[in-house]
C-alpha atoms as a PDB file:
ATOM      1  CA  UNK A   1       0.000   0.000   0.000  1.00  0.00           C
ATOM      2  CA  UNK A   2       3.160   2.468   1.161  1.00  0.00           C
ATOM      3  CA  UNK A   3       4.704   1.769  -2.397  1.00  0.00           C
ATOM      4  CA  UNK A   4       1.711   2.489  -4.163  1.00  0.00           C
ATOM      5  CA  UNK A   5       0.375   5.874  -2.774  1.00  0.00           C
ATOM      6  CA  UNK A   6       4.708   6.979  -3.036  1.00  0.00           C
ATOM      7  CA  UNK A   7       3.901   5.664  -6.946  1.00  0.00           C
ATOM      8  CA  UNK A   8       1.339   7.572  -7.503  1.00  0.00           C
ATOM      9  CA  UNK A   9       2.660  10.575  -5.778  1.00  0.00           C
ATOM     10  CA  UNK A  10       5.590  10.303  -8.455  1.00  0.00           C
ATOM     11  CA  UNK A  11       3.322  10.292 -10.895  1.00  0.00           C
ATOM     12  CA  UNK A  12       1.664  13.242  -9.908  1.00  0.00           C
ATOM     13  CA  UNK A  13       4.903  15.444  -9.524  1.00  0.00           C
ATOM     14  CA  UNK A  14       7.037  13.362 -12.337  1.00  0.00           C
ATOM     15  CA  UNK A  15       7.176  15.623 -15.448  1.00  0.00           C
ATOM     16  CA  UNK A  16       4.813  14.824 -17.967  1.00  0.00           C
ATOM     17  CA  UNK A  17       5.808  13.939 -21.369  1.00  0.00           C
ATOM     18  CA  UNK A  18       2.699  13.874 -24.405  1.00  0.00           C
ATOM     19  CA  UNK A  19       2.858  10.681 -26.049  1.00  0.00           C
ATOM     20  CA  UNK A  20       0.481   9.242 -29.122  1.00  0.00           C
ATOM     21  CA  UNK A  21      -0.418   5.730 -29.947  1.00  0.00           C
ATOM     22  CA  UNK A  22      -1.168   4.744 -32.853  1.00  0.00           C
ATOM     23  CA  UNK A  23      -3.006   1.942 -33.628  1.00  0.00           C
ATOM     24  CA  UNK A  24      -5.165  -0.276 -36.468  1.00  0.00           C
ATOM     25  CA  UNK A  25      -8.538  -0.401 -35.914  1.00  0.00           C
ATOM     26  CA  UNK A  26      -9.016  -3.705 -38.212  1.00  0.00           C
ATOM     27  CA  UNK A  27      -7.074  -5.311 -36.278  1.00  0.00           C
ATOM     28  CA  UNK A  28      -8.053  -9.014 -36.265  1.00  0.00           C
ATOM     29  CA  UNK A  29      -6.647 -11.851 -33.900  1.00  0.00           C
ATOM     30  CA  UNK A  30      -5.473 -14.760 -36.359  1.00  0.00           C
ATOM     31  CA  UNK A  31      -4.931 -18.487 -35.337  1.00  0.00           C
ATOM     32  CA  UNK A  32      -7.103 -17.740 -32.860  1.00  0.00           C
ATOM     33  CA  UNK A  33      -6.375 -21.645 -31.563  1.00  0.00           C
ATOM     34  CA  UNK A  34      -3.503 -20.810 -30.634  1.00  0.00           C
ATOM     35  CA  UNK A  35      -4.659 -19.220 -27.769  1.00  0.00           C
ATOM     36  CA  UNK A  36      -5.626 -22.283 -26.449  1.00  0.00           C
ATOM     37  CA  UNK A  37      -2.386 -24.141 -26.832  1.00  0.00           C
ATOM     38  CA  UNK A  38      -0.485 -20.450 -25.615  1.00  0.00           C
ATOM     39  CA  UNK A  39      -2.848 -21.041 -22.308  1.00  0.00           C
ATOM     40  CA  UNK A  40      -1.544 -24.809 -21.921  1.00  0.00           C
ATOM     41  CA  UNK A  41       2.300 -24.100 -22.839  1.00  0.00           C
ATOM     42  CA  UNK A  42       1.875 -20.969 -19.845  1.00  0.00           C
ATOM     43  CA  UNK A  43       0.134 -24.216 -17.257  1.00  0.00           C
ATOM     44  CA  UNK A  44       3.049 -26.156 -18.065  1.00  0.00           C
ATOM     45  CA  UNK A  45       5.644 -23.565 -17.761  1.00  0.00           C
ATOM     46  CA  UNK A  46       3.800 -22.419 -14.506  1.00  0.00           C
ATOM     47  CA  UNK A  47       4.406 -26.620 -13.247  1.00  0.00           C
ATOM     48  CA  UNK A  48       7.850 -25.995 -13.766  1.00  0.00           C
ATOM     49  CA  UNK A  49       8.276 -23.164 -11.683  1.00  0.00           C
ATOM     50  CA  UNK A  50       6.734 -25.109  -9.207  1.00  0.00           C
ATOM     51  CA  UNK A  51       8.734 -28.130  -9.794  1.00  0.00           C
ATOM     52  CA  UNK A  52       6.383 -30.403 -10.835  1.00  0.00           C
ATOM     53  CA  UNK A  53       7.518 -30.812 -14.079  1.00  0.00           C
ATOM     54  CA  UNK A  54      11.240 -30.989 -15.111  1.00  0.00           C
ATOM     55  CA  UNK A  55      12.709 -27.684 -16.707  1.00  0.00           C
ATOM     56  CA  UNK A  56      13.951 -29.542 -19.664  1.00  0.00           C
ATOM     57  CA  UNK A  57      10.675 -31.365 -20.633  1.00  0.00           C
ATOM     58  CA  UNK A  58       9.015 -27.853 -20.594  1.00  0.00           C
ATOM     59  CA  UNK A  59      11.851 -26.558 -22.586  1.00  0.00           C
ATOM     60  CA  UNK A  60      11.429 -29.133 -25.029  1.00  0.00           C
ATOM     61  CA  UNK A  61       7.903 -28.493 -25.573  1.00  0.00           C
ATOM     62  CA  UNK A  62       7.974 -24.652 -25.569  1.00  0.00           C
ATOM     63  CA  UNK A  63      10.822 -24.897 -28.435  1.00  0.00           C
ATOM     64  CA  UNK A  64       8.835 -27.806 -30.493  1.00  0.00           C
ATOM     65  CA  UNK A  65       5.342 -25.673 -30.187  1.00  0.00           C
ATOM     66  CA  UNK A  66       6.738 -22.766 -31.064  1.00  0.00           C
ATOM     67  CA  UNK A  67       8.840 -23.746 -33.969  1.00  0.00           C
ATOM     68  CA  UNK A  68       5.390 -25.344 -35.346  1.00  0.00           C
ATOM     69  CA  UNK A  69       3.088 -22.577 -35.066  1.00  0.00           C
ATOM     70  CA  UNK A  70       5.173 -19.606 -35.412  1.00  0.00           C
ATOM     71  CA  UNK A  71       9.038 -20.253 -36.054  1.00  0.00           C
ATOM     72  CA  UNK A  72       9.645 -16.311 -36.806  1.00  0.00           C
ATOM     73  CA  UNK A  73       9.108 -15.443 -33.021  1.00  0.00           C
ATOM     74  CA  UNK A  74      12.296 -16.906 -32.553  1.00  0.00           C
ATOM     75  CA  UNK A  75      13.635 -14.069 -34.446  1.00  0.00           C
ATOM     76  CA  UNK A  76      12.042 -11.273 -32.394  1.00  0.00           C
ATOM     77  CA  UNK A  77      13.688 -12.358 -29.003  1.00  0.00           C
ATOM     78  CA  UNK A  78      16.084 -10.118 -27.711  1.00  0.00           C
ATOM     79  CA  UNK A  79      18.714 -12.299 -27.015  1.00  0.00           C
ATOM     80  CA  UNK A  80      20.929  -9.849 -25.093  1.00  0.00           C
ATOM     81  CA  UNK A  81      18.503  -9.512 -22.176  1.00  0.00           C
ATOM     82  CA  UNK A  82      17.889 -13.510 -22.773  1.00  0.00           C
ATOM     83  CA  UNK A  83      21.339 -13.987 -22.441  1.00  0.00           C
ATOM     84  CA  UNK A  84      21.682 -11.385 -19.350  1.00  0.00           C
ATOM     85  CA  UNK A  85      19.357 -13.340 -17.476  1.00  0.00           C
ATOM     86  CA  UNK A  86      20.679 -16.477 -17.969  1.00  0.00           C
ATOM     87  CA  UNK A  87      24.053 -15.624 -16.342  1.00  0.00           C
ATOM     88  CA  UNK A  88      23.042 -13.856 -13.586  1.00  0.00           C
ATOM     89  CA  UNK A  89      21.294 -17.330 -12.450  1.00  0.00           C
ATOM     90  CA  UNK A  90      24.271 -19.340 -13.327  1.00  0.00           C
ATOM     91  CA  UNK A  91      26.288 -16.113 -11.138  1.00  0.00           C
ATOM     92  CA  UNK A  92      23.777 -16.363  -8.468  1.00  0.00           C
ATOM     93  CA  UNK A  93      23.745 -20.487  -8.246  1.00  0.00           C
ATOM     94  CA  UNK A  94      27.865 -20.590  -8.650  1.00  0.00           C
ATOM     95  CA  UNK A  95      28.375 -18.213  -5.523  1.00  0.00           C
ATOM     96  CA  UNK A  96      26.420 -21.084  -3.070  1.00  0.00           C
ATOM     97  CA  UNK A  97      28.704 -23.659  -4.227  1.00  0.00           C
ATOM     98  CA  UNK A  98      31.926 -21.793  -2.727  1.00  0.00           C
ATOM     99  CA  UNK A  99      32.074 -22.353   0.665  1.00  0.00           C
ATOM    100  CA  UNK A 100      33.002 -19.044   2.155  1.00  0.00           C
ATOM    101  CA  UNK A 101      30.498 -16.931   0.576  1.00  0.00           C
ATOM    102  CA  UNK A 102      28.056 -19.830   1.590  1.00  0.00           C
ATOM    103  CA  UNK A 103      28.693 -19.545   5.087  1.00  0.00           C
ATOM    104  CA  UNK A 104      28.376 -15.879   4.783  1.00  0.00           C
ATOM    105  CA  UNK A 105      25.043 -15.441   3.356  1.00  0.00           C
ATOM    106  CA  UNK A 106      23.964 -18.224   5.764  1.00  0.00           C
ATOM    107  CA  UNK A 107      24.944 -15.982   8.403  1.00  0.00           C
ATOM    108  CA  UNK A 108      23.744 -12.663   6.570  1.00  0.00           C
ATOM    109  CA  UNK A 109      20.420 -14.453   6.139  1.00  0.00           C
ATOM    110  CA  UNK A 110      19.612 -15.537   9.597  1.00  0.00           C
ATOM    111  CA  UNK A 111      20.541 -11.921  10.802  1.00  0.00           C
ATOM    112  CA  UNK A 112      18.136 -10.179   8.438  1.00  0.00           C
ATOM    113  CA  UNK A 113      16.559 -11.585   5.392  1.00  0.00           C
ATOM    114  CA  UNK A 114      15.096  -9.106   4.499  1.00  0.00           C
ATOM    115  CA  UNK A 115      17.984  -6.546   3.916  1.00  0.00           C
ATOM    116  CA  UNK A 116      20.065  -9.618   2.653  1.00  0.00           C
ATOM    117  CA  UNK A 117      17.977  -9.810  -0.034  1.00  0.00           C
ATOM    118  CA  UNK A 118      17.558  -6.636  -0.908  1.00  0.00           C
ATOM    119  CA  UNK A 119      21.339  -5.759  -0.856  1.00  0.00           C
ATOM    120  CA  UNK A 120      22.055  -9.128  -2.938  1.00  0.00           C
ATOM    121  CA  UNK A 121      18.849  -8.031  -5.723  1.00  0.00           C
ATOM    122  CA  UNK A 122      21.134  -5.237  -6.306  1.00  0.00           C
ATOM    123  CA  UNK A 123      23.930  -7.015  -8.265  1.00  0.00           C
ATOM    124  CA  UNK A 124      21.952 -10.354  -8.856  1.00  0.00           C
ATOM    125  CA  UNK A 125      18.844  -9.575 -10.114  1.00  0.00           C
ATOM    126  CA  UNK A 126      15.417  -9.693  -8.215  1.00  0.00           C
ATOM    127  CA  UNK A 127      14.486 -12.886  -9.199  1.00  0.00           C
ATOM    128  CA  UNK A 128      17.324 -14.708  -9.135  1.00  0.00           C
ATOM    129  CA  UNK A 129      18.641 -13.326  -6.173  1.00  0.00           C
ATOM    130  CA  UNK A 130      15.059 -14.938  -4.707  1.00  0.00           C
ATOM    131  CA  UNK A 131      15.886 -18.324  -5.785  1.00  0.00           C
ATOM    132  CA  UNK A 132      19.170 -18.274  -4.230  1.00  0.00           C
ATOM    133  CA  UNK A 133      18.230 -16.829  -1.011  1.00  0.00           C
ATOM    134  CA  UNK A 134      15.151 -18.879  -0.596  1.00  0.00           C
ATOM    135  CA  UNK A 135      16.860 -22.078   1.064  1.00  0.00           C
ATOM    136  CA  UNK A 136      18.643 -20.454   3.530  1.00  0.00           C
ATOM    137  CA  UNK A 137      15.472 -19.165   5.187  1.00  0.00           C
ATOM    138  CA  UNK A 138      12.360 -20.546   6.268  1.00  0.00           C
ATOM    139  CA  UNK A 139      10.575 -16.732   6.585  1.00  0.00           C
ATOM    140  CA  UNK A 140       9.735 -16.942   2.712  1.00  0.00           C
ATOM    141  CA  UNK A 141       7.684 -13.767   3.254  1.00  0.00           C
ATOM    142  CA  UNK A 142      10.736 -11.576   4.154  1.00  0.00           C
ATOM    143  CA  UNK A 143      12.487 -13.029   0.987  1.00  0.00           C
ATOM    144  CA  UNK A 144       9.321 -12.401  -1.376  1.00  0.00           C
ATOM    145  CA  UNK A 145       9.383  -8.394   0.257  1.00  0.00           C
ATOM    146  CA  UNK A 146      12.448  -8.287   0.136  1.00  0.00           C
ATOM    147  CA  UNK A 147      12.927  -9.446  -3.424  1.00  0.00           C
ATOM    148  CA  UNK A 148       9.572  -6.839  -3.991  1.00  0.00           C
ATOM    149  CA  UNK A 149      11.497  -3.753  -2.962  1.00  0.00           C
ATOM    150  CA  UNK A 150      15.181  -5.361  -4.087  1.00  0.00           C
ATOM    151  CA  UNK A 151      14.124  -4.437  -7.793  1.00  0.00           C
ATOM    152  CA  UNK A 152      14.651  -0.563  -6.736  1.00  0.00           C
ATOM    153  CA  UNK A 153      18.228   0.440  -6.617  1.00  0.00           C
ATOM    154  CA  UNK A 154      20.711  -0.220  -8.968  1.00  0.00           C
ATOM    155  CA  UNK A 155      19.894  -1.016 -13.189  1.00  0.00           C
ATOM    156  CA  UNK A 156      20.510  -4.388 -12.551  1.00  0.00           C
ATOM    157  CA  UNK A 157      18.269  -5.224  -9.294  1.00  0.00           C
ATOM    158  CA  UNK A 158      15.334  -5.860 -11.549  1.00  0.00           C
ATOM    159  CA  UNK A 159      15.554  -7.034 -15.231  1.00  0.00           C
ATOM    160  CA  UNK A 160      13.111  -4.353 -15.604  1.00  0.00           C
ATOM    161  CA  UNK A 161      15.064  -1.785 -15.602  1.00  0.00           C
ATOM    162  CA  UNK A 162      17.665  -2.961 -17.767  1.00  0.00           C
ATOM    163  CA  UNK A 163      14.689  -3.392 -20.460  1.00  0.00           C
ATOM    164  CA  UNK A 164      13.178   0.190 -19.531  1.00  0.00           C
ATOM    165  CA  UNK A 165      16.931   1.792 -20.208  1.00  0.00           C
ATOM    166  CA  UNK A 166      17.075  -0.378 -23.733  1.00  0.00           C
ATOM    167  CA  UNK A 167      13.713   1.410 -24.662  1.00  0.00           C
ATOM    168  CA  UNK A 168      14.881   4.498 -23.881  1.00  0.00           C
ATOM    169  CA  UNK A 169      18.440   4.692 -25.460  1.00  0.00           C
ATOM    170  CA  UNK A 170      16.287   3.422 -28.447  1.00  0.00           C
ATOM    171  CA  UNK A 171      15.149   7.213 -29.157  1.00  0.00           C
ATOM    172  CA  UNK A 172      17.245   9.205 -30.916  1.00  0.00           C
ATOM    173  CA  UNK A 173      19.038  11.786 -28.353  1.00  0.00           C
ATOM    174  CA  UNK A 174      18.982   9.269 -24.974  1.00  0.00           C
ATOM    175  CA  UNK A 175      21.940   9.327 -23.539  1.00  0.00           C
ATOM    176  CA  UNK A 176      22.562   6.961 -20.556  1.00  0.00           C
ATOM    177  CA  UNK A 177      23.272   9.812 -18.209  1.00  0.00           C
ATOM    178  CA  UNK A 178      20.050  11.028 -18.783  1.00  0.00           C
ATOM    179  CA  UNK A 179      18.048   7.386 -17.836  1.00  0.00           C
ATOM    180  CA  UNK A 180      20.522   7.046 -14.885  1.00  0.00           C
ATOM    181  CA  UNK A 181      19.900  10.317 -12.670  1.00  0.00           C
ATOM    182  CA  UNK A 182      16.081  10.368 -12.619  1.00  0.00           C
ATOM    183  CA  UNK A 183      15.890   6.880 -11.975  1.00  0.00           C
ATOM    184  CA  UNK A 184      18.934   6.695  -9.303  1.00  0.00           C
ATOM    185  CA  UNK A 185      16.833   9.160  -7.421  1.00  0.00           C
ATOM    186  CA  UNK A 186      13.559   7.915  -7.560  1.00  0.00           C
ATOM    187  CA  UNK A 187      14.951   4.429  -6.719  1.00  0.00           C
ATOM    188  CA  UNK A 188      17.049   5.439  -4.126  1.00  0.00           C
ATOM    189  CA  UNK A 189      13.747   7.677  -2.486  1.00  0.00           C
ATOM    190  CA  UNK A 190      11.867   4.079  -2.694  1.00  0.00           C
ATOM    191  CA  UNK A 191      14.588   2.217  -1.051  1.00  0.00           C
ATOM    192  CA  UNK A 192      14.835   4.796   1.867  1.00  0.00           C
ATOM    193  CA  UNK A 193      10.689   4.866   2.033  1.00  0.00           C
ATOM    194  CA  UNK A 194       9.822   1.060   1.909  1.00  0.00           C
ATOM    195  CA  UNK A 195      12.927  -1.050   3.601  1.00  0.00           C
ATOM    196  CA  UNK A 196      12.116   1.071   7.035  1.00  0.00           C
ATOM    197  CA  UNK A 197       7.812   0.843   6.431  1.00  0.00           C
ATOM    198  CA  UNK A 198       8.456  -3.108   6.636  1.00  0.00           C
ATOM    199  CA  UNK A 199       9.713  -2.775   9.754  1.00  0.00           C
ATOM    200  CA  UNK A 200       7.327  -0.613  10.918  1.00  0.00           C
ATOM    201  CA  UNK A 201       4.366  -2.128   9.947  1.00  0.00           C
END
């Protein structure tokens, strides 16, 4: 609730930029039963998450449907933030596996999951920084918060962000300097606004 009246603040003070949409009004929804098969393959990938269902099956299926109903998506992915992704779970999973840094987010984790996770969203990811955390806890909640207000900070706490400073270089005269200091401040405002309202309430 804190988070969303400080949003909406922001976006009453915030600049405000005009911006036009345009779109086709004949637009018509085509192979419309793939919808159907769309809602199964987003079941099964939901079963994974869960582990019921092993990650390679569901890879194997989402590839295989894909490639037979509409092989030029493959073509639209952006692979860089694919990619990004990928490594910052194979960085997140790799640092349990030494055992110094092992020992230390044990201890960092039973002191205060919350901030642990917060401060480890900030070079990790939200998301994966949530998987790796997740064992050495058993108060999930302060790991799912944590993870929550972890994607404010840096560009690379939330995978967000590194997508919402793609768009915007992708306008002719963004510079990177001018993404970085609104958004440094506004995240940094969040930070100071939510991590103490958890403990307060």
């Amino acid at each position: 609730m804190i988070g969303a009246i400080v949003l909406i603040c922001l976006v009453m003070v915030l600049p405000k930029k005009d911006m036009s949409v345009k779109t086709d009004d004949d637009i018509e929804l085509e192979h419309k039963g793939y919808l159907a098969v769309i809602a199964i393959l987003l079941a099964l990938s939901i079963f994974t998450v869960l582990d019921i269902i092993p990650f390679y099956i569901t890879v194997v299926i989402l590839v295989t449907a894909f490639l037979l109903m509409m092989p030029r998506v493959f073509l639209k992915i952006d692979y860089s933030i694919l990619f990004i992704f990928f490594f910052l779970f194979i960085f997140a999973n790799g640092m349990t596996n030494l055992d110094g840094i092992y020992r230390a987010i044990d201890g960092l984790m039973s002191a205060d999951p919350l901030l642990t996770t917060v401060a480890f969203c900030q070079f990790t990811s939200n998301v994966p920084a949530t998987i790796l955390l997740q064992p050495f806890t058993d108060d999930w909640a302060a790991v799912l918060v944590g993870a929550d207000i972890g994607g404010f900070g840096t560009p690379l706490a939330s995978m967000v962000n590194i997508i919402a400073l793609k768009l915007y270089l992708s306008e002719e005269g963004n510079t990177i300097r001018g993404f970085l200091k609104p958004f440094v401040a506004i995240n940094l405002l969040m930070l100071a606004i939510l991590v103490p309202a958890y403990y307060l309430y």
